[in-house]
N, C-alpha and C. Protein backbone atom coordinates (compact mmCIF):
# COMPACT_ATOMS: atom_id res chain seq x y z
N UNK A 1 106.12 67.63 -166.99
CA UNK A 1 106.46 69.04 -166.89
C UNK A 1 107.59 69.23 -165.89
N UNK A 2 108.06 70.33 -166.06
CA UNK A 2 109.68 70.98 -165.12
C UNK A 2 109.02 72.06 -164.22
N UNK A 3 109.04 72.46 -163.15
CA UNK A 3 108.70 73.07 -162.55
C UNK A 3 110.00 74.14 -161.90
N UNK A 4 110.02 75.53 -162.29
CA UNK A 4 111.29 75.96 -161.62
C UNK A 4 110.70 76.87 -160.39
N UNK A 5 111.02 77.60 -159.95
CA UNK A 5 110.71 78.86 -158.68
C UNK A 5 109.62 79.62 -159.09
N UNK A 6 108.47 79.72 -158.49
CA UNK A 6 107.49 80.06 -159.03
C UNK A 6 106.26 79.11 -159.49
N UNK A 7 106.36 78.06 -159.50
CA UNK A 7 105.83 77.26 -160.59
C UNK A 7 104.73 77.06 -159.61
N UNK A 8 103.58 76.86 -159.61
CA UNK A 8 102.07 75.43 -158.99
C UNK A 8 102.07 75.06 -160.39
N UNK A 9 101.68 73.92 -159.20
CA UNK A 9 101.06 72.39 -159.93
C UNK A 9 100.49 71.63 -159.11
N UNK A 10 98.98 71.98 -159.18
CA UNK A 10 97.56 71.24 -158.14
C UNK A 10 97.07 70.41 -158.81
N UNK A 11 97.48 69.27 -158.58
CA UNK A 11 96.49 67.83 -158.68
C UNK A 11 95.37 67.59 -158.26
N UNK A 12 93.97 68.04 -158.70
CA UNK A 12 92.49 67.83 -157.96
C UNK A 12 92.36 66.21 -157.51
N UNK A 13 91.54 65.68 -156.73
CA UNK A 13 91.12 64.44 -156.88
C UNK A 13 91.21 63.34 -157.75
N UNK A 14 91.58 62.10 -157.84
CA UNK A 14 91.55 60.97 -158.60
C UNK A 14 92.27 61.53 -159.75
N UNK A 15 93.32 62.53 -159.46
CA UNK A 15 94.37 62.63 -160.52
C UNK A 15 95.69 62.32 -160.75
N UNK A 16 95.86 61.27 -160.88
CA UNK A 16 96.84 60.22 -160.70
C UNK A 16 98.64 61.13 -160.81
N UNK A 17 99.30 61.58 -160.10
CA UNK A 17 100.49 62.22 -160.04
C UNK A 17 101.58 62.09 -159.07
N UNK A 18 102.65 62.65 -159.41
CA UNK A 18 104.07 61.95 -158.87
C UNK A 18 105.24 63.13 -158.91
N UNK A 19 106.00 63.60 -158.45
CA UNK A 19 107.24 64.43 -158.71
C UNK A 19 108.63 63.43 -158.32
N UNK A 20 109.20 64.36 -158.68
CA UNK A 20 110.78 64.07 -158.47
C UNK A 20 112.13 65.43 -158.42
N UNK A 21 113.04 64.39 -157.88
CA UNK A 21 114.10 66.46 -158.71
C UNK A 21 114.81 65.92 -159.65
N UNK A 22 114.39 67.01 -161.02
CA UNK A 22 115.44 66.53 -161.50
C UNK A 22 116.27 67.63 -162.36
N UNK A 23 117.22 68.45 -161.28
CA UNK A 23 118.01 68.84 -160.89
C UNK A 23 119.10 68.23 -159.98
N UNK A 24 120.22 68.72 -160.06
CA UNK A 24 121.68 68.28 -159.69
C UNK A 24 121.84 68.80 -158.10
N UNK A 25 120.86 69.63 -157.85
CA UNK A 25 120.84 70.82 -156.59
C UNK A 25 119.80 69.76 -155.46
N UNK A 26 119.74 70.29 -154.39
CA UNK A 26 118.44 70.34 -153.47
C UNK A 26 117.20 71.20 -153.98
N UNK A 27 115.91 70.44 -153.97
CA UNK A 27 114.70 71.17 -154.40
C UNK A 27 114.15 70.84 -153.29
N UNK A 28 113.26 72.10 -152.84
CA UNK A 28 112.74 72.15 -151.43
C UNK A 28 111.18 73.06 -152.43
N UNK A 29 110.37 72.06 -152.24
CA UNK A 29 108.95 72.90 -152.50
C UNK A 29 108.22 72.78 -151.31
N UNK A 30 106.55 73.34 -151.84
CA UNK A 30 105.58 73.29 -150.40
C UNK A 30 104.55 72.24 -150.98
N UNK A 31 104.24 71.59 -150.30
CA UNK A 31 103.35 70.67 -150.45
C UNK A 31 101.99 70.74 -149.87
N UNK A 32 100.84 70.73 -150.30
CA UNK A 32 99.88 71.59 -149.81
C UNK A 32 98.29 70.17 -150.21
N UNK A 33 97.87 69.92 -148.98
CA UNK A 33 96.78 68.95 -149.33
C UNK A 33 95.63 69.62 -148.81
N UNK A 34 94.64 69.41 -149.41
CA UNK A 34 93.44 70.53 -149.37
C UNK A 34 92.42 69.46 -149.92
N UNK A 35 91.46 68.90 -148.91
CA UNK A 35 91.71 68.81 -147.17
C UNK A 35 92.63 68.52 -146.93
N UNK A 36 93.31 68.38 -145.60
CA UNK A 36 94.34 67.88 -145.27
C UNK A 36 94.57 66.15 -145.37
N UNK A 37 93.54 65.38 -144.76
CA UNK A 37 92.81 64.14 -144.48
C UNK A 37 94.28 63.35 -143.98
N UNK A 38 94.63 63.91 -142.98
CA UNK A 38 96.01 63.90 -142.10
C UNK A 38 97.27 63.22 -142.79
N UNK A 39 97.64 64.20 -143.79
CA UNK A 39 98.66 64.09 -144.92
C UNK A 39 100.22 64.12 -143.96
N UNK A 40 99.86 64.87 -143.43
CA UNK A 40 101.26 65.07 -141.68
C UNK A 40 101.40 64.14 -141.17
N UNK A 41 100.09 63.61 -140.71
CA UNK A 41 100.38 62.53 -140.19
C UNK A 41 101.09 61.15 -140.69
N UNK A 42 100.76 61.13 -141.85
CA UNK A 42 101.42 59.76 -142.49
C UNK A 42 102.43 59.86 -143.43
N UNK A 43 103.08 61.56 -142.99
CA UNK A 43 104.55 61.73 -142.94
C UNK A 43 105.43 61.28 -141.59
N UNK A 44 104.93 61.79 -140.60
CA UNK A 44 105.46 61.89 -139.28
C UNK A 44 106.14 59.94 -139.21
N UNK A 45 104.44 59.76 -139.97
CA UNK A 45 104.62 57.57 -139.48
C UNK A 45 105.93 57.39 -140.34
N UNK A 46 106.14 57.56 -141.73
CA UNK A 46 106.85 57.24 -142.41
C UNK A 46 108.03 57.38 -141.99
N UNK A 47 108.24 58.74 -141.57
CA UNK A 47 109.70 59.26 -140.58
C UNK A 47 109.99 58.61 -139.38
N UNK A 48 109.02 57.99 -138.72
CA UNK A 48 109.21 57.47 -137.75
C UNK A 48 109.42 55.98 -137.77
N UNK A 49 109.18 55.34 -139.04
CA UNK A 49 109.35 53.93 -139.25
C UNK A 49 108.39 53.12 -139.07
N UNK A 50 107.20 53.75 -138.34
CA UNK A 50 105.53 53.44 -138.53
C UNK A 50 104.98 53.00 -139.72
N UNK A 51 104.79 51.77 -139.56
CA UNK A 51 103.58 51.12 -140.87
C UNK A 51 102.54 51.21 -140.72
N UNK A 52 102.05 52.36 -141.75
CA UNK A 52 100.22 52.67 -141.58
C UNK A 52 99.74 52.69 -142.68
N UNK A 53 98.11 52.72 -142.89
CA UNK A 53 97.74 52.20 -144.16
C UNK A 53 97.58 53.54 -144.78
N UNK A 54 98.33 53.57 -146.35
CA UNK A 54 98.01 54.67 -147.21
C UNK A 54 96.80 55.45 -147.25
N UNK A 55 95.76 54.19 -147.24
CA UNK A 55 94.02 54.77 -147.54
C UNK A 55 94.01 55.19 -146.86
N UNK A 56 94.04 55.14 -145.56
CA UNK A 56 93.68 55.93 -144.56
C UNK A 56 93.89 57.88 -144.78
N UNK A 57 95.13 57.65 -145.12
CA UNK A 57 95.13 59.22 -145.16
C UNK A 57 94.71 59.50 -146.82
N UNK A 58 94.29 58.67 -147.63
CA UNK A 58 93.63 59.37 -148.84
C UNK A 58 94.29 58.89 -149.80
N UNK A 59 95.71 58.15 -150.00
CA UNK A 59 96.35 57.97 -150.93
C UNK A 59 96.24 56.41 -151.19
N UNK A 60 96.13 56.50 -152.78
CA UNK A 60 95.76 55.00 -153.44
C UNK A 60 96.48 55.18 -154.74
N UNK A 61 96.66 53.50 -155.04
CA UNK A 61 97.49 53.13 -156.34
C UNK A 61 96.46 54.02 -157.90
N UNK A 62 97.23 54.27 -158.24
CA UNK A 62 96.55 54.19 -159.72
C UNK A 62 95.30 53.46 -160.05
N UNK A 63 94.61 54.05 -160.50
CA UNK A 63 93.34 52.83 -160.55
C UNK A 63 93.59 52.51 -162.10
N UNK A 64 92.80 51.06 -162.25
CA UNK A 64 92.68 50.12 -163.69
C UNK A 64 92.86 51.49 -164.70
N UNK A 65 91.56 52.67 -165.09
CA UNK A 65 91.48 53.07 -165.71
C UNK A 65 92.19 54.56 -166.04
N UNK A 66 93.06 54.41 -165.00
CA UNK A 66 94.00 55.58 -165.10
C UNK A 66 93.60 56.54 -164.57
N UNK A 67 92.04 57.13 -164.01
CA UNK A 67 91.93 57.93 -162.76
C UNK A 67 91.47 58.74 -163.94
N UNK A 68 91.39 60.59 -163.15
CA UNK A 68 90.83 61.47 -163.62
C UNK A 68 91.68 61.51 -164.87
N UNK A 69 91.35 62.61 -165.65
CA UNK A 69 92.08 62.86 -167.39
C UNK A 69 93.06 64.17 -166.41
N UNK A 70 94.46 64.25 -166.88
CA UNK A 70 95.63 64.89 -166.44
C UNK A 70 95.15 66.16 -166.84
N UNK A 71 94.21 66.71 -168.28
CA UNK A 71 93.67 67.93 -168.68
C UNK A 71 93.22 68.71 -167.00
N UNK A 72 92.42 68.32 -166.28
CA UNK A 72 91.71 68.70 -164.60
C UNK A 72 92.80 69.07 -164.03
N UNK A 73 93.95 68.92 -164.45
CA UNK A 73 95.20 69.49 -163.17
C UNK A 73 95.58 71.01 -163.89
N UNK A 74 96.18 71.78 -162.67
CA UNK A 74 96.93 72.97 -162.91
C UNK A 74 97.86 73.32 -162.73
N UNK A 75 98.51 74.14 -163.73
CA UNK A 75 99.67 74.29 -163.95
C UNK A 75 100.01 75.87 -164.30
N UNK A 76 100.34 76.39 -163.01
CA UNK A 76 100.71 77.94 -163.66
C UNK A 76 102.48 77.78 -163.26
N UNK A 77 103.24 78.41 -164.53
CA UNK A 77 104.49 78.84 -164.24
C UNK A 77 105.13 80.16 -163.80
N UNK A 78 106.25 80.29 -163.21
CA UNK A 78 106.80 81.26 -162.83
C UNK A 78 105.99 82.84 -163.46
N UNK A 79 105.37 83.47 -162.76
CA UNK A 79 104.91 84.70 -163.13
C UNK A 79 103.49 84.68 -163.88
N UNK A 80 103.18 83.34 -164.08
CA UNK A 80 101.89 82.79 -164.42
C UNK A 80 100.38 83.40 -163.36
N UNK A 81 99.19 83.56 -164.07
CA UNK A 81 98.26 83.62 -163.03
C UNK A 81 97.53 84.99 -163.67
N UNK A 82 96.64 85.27 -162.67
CA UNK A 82 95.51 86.26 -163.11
C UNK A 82 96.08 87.44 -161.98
N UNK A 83 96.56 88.74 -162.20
CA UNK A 83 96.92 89.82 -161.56
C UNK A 83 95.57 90.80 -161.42
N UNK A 84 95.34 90.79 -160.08
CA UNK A 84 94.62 91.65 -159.50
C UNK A 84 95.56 92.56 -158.88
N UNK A 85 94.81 93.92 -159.49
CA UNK A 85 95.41 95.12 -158.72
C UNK A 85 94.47 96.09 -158.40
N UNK A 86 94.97 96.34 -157.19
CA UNK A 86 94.45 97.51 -156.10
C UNK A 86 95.47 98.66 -155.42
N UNK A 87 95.17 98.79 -154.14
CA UNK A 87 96.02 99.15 -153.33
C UNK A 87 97.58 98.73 -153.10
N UNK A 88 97.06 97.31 -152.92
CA UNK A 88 98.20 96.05 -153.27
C UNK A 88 97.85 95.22 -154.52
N UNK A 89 98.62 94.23 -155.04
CA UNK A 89 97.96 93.61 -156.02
C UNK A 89 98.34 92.06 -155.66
N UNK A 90 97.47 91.16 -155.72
CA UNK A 90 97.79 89.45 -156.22
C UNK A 90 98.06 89.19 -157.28
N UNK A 91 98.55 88.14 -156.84
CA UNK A 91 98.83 87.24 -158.53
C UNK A 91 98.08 85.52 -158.35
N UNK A 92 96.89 85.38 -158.51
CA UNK A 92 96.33 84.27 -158.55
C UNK A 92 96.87 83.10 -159.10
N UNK A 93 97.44 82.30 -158.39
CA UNK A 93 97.99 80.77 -158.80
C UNK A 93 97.32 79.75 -158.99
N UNK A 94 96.09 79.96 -158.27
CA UNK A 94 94.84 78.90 -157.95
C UNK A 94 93.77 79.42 -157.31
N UNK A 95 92.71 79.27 -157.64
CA UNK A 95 91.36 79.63 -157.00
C UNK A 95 90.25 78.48 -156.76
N UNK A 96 88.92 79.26 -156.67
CA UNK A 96 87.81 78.46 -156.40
C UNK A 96 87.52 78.13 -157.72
N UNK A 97 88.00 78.71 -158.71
CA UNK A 97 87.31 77.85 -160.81
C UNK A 97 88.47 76.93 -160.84
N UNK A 98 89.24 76.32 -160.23
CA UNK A 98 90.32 75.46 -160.30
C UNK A 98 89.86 74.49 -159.60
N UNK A 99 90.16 73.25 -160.55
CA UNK A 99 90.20 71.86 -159.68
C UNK A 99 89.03 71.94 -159.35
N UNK A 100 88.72 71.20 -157.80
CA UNK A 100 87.90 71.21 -157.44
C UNK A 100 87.21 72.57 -156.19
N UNK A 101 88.06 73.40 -156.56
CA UNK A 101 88.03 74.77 -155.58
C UNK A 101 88.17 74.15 -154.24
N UNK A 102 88.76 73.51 -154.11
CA UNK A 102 89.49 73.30 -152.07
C UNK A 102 90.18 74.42 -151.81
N UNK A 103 91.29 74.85 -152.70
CA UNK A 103 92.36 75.76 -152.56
C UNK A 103 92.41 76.81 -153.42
N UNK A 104 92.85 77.91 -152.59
CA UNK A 104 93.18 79.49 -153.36
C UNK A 104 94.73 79.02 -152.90
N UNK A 105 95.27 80.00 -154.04
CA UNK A 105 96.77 79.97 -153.54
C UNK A 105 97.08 81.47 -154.34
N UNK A 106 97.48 82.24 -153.64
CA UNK A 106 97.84 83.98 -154.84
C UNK A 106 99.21 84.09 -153.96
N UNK A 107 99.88 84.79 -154.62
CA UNK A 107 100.73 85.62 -154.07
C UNK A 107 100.58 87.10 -153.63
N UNK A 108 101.09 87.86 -152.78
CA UNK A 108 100.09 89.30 -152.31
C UNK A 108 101.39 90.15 -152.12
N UNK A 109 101.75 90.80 -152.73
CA UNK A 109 102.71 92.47 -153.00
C UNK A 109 101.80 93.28 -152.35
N UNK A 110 102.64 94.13 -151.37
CA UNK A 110 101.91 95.12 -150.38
C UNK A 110 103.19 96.66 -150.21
N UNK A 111 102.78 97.30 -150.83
CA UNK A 111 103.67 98.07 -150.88
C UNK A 111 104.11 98.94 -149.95
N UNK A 112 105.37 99.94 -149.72
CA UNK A 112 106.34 100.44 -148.96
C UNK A 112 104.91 101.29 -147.66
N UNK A 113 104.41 100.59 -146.90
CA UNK A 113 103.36 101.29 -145.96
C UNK A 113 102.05 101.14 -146.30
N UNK A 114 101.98 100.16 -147.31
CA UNK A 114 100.83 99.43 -147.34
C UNK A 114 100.02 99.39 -145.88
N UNK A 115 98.60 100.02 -145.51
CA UNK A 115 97.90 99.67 -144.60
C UNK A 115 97.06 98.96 -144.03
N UNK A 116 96.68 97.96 -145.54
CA UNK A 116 96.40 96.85 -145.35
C UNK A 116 94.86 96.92 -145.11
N UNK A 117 94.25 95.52 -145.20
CA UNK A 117 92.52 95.39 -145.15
C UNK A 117 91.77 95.88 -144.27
N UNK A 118 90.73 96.54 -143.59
CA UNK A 118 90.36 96.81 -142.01
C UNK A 118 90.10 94.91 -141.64
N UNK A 119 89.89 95.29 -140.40
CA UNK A 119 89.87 94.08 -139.38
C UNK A 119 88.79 92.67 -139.80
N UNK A 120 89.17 91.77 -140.45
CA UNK A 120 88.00 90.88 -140.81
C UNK A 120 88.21 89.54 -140.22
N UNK A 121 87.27 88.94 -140.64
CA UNK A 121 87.34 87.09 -140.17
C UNK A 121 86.62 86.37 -141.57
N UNK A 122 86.55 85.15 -141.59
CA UNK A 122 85.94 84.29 -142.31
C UNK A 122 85.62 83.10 -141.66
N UNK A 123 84.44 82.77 -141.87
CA UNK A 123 83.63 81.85 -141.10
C UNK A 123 83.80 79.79 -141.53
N UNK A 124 84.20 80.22 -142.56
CA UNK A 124 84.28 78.51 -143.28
C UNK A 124 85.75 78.87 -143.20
N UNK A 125 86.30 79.89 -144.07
CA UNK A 125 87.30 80.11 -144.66
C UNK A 125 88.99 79.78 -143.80
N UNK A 126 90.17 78.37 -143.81
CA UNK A 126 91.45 79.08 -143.30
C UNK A 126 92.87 79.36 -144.08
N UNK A 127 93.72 80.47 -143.29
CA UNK A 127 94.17 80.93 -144.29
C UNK A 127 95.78 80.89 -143.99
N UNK A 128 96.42 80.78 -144.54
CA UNK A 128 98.39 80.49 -144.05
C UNK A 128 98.96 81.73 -145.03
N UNK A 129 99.65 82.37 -144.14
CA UNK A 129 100.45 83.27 -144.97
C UNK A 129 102.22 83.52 -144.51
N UNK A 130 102.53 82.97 -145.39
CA UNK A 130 104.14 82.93 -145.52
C UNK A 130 104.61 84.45 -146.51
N UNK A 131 105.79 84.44 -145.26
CA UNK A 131 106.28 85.86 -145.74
C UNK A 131 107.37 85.47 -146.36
N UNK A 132 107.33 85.97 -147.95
CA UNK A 132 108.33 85.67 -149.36
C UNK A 132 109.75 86.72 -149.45
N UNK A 133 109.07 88.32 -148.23
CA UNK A 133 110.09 89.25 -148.89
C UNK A 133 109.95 90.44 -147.96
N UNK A 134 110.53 90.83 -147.35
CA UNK A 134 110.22 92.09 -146.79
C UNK A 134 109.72 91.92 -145.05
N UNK A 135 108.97 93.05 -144.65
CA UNK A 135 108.29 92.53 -143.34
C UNK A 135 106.97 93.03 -143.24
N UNK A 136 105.90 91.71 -143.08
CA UNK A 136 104.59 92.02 -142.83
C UNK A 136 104.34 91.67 -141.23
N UNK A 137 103.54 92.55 -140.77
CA UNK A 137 102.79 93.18 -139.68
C UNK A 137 101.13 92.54 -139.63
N UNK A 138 101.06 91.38 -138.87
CA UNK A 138 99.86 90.75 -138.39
C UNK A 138 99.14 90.73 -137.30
N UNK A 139 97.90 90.80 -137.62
CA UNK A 139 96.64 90.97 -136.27
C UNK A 139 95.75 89.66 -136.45
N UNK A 140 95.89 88.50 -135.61
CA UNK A 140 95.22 87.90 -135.40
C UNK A 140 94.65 87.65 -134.09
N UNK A 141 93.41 87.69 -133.53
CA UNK A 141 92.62 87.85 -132.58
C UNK A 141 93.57 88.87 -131.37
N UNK A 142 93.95 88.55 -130.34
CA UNK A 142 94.63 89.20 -129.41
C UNK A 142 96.40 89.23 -129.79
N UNK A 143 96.71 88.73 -130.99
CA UNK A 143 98.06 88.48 -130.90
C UNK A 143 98.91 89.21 -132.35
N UNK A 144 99.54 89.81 -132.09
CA UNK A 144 100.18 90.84 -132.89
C UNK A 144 101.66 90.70 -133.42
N UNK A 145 102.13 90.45 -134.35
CA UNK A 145 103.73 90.11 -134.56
C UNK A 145 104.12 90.64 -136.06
N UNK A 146 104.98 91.13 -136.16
CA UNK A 146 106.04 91.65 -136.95
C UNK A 146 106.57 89.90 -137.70
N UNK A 147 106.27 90.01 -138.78
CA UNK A 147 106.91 88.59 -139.48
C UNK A 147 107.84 88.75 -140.72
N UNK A 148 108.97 88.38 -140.75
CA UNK A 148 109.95 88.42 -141.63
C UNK A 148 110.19 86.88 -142.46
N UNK A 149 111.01 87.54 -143.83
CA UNK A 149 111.08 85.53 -144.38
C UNK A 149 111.19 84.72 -143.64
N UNK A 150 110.13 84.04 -144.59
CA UNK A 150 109.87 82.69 -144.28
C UNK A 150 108.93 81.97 -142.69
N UNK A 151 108.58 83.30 -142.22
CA UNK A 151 107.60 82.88 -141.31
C UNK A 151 106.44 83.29 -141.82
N UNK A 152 105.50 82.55 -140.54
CA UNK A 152 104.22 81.69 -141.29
C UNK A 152 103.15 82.53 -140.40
N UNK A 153 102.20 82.70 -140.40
CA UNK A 153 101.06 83.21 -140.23
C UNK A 153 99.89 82.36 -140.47
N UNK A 154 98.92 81.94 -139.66
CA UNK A 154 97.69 80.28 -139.50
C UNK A 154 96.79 81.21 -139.16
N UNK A 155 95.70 81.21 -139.90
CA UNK A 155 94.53 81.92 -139.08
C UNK A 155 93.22 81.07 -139.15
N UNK A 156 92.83 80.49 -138.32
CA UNK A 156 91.41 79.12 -138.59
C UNK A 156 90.36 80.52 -138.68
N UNK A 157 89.20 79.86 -139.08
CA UNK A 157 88.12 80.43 -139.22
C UNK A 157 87.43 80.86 -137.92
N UNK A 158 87.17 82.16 -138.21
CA UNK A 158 86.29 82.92 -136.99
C UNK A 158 87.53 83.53 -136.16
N UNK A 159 88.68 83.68 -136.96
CA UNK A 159 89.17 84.89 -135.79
C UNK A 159 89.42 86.31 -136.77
N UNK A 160 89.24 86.88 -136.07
CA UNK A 160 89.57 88.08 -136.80
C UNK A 160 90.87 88.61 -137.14
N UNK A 161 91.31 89.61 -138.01
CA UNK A 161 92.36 89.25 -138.31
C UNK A 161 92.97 90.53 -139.83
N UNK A 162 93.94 90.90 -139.82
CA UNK A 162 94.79 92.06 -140.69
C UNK A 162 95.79 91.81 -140.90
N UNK A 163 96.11 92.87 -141.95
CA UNK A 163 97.85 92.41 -141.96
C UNK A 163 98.05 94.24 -142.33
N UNK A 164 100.00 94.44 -142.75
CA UNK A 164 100.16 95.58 -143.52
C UNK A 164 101.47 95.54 -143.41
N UNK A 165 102.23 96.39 -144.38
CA UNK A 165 103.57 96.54 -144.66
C UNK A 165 104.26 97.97 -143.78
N UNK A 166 104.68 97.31 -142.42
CA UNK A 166 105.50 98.62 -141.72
C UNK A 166 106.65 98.94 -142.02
N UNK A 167 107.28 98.93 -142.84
CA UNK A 167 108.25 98.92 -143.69
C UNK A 167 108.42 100.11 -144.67
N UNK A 168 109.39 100.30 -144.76
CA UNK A 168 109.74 101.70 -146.70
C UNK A 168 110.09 100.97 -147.65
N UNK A 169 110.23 99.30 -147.79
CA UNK A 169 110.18 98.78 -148.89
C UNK A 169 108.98 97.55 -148.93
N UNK A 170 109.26 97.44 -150.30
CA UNK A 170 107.78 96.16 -150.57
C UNK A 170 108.18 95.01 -149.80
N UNK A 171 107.07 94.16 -149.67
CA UNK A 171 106.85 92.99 -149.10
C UNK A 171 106.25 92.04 -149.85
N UNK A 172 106.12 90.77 -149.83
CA UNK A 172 105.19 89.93 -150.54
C UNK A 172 105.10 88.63 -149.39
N UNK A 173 104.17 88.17 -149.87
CA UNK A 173 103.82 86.76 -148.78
C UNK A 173 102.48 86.01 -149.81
N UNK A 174 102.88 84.77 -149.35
CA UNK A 174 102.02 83.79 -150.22
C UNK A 174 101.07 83.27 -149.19
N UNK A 175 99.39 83.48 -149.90
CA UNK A 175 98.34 83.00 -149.16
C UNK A 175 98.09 82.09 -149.81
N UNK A 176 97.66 81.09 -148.83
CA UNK A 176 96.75 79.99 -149.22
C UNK A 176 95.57 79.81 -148.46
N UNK A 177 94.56 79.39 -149.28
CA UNK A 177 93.05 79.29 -148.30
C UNK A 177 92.56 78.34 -148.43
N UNK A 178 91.70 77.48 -147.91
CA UNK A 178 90.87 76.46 -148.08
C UNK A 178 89.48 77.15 -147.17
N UNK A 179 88.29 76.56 -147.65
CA UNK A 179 87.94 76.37 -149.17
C UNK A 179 89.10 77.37 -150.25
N UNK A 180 88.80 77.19 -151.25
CA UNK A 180 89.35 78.43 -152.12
C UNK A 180 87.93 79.41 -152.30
N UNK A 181 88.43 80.68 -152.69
CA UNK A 181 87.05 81.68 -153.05
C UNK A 181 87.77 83.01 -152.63
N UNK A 182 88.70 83.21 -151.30
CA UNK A 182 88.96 84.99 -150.89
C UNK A 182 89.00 85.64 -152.21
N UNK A 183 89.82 84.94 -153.30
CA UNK A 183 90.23 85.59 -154.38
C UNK A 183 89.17 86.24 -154.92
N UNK A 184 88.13 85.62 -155.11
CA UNK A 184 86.76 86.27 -156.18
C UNK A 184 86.37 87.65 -155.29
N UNK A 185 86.18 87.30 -153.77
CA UNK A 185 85.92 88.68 -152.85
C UNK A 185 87.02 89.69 -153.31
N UNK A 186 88.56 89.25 -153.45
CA UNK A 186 89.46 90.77 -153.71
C UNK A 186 88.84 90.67 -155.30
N UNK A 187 88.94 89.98 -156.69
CA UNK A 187 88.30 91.01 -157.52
C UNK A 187 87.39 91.33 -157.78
N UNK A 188 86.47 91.51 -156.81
CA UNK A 188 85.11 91.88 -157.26
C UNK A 188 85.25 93.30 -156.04
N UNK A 189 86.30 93.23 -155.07
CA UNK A 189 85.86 94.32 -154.30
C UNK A 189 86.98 95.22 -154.75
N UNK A 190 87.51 94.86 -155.83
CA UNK A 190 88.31 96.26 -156.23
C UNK A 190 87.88 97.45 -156.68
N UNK A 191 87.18 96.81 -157.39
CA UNK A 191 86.65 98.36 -158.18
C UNK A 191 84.62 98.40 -157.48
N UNK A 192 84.85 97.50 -156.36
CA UNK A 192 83.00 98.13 -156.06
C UNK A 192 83.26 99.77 -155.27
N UNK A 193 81.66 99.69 -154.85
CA UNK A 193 82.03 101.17 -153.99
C UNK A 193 81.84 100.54 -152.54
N UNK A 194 82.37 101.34 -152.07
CA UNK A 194 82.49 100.51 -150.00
C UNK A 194 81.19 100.82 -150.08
N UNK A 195 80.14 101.01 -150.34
CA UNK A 195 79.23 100.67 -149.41
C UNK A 195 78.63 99.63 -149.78
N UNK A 196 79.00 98.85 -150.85
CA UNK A 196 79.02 97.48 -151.52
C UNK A 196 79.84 96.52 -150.58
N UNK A 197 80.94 96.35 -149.89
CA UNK A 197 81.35 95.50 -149.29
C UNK A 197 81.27 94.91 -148.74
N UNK A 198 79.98 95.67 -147.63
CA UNK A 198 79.58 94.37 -147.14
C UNK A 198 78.77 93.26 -147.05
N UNK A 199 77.67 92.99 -148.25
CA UNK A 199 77.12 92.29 -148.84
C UNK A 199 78.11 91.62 -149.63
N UNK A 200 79.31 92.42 -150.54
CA UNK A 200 79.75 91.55 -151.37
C UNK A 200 81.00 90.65 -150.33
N UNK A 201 81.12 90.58 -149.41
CA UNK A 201 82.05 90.67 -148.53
C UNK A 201 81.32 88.78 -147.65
N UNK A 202 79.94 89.12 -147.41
CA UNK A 202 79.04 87.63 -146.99
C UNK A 202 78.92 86.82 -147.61
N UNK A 203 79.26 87.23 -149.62
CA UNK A 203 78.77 86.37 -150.35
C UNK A 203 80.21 85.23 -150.68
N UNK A 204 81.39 85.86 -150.07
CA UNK A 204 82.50 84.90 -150.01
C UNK A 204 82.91 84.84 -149.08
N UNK A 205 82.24 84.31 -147.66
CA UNK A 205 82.95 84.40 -146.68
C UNK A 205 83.74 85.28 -145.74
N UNK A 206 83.47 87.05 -146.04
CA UNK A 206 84.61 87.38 -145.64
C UNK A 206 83.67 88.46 -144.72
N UNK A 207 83.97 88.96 -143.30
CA UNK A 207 82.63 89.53 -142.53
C UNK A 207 84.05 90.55 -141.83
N UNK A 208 82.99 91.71 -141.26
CA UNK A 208 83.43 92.49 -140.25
C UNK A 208 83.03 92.22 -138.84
N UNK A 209 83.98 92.30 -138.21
CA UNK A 209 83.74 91.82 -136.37
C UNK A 209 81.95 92.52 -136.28
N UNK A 210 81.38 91.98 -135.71
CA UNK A 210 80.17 92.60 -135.37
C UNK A 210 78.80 92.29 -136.43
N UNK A 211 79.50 91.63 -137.59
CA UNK A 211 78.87 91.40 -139.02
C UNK A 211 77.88 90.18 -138.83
């Protein structure tokens, strides 16, 4: 397969895969290992001229029988995915019914004063949000920042935490989560009634300070 702007393509476990560019240009994607099982790290060695053993960080030859069946991998293209809409809307690239559910990956449109989620945390759940377009406005535990393209937003589990669009035009930013699952909490809490949330809110990880 060709992958252009827009594109995932998640390889679950024992699914034997490889890229390349093949384009005439520079291709700069994100590379995303879920667990991690210190995938950085045995970049850093490689860059550094360090000989370390592949297994270690998780990676092995092809096995005899060719590994998982290539059918288990995913593949959404440019504009591809399941659109949830609300207030704001996602565009689901990957979830917890994917693969082996390690990783959510959506994209999140927040519109011109978007106010964004009240104050939450997740207890298993962590979450990276890169800003694609515009400027989003983040609350994580004591620390507050205005983020424009291409900066990044890390939130580990158990801090609390918001976002919103202070802005008069749209914004977008790409989440990723491990485990995967936030996604099932936004469509199931679109159309509940709030006083549903916060039960449906425990059943994926997702709590209010005090919860």
């Amino acid at each position: 397969m060709r992958g252009q702007v827009g594109t995932l393509a998640a390889a679950p476990s024992n699914v034997v895969h490889t890229f390349r560019n093949a384009s005439d240009a520079t291709a700069i994607f994100l590379n995303v290992h879920a667990p991690s099982m210190g995938f950085g790290d045995m970049l850093r060695a490689r860059r550094e001229g360090r000989d370390e053993d592949a297994e270690r960080f998780d990676q092995f030859d092809p096995p005899t029988g060719g590994g998982r069946p290539f059918a288990d991998a995913l593949v959404n293209g440019p504009g591809e995915g399941e659109r949830v809409e609300g207030e704001s809307w996602i565009l689901v690239k990957a979830g917890a019914r994917d693969g082996d559910g390690h990783l959510s990956v959506f994209e999140t449109v927040l519109p011109a004063g978007y106010s964004g989620p009240p104050l939450h945390f997740h207890r298993r759940t962590a979450e990276a949000f890169i800003v694609l377009d515009g400027t989003v406005a983040f609350t994580a535990g004591e620390t507050e920042a205005e983020l424009d393209y291409g900066a990044v937003a890390f939130v580990p589990p158990s801090i609390p935490h918001t976002f919103f669009n202070p802005a008069e035009g749209e914004a977008r930013c790409l989440t990723i989560a491990s485990p995967g699952g936030i996604e099932e909490f936004i469509r199931e809490a679109v159309p509940a009634d709030p006083a549903e949330l916060a039960a449906l809110g425990a059943r994926h990880d997702t709590f209010l300070p005090g919860g």
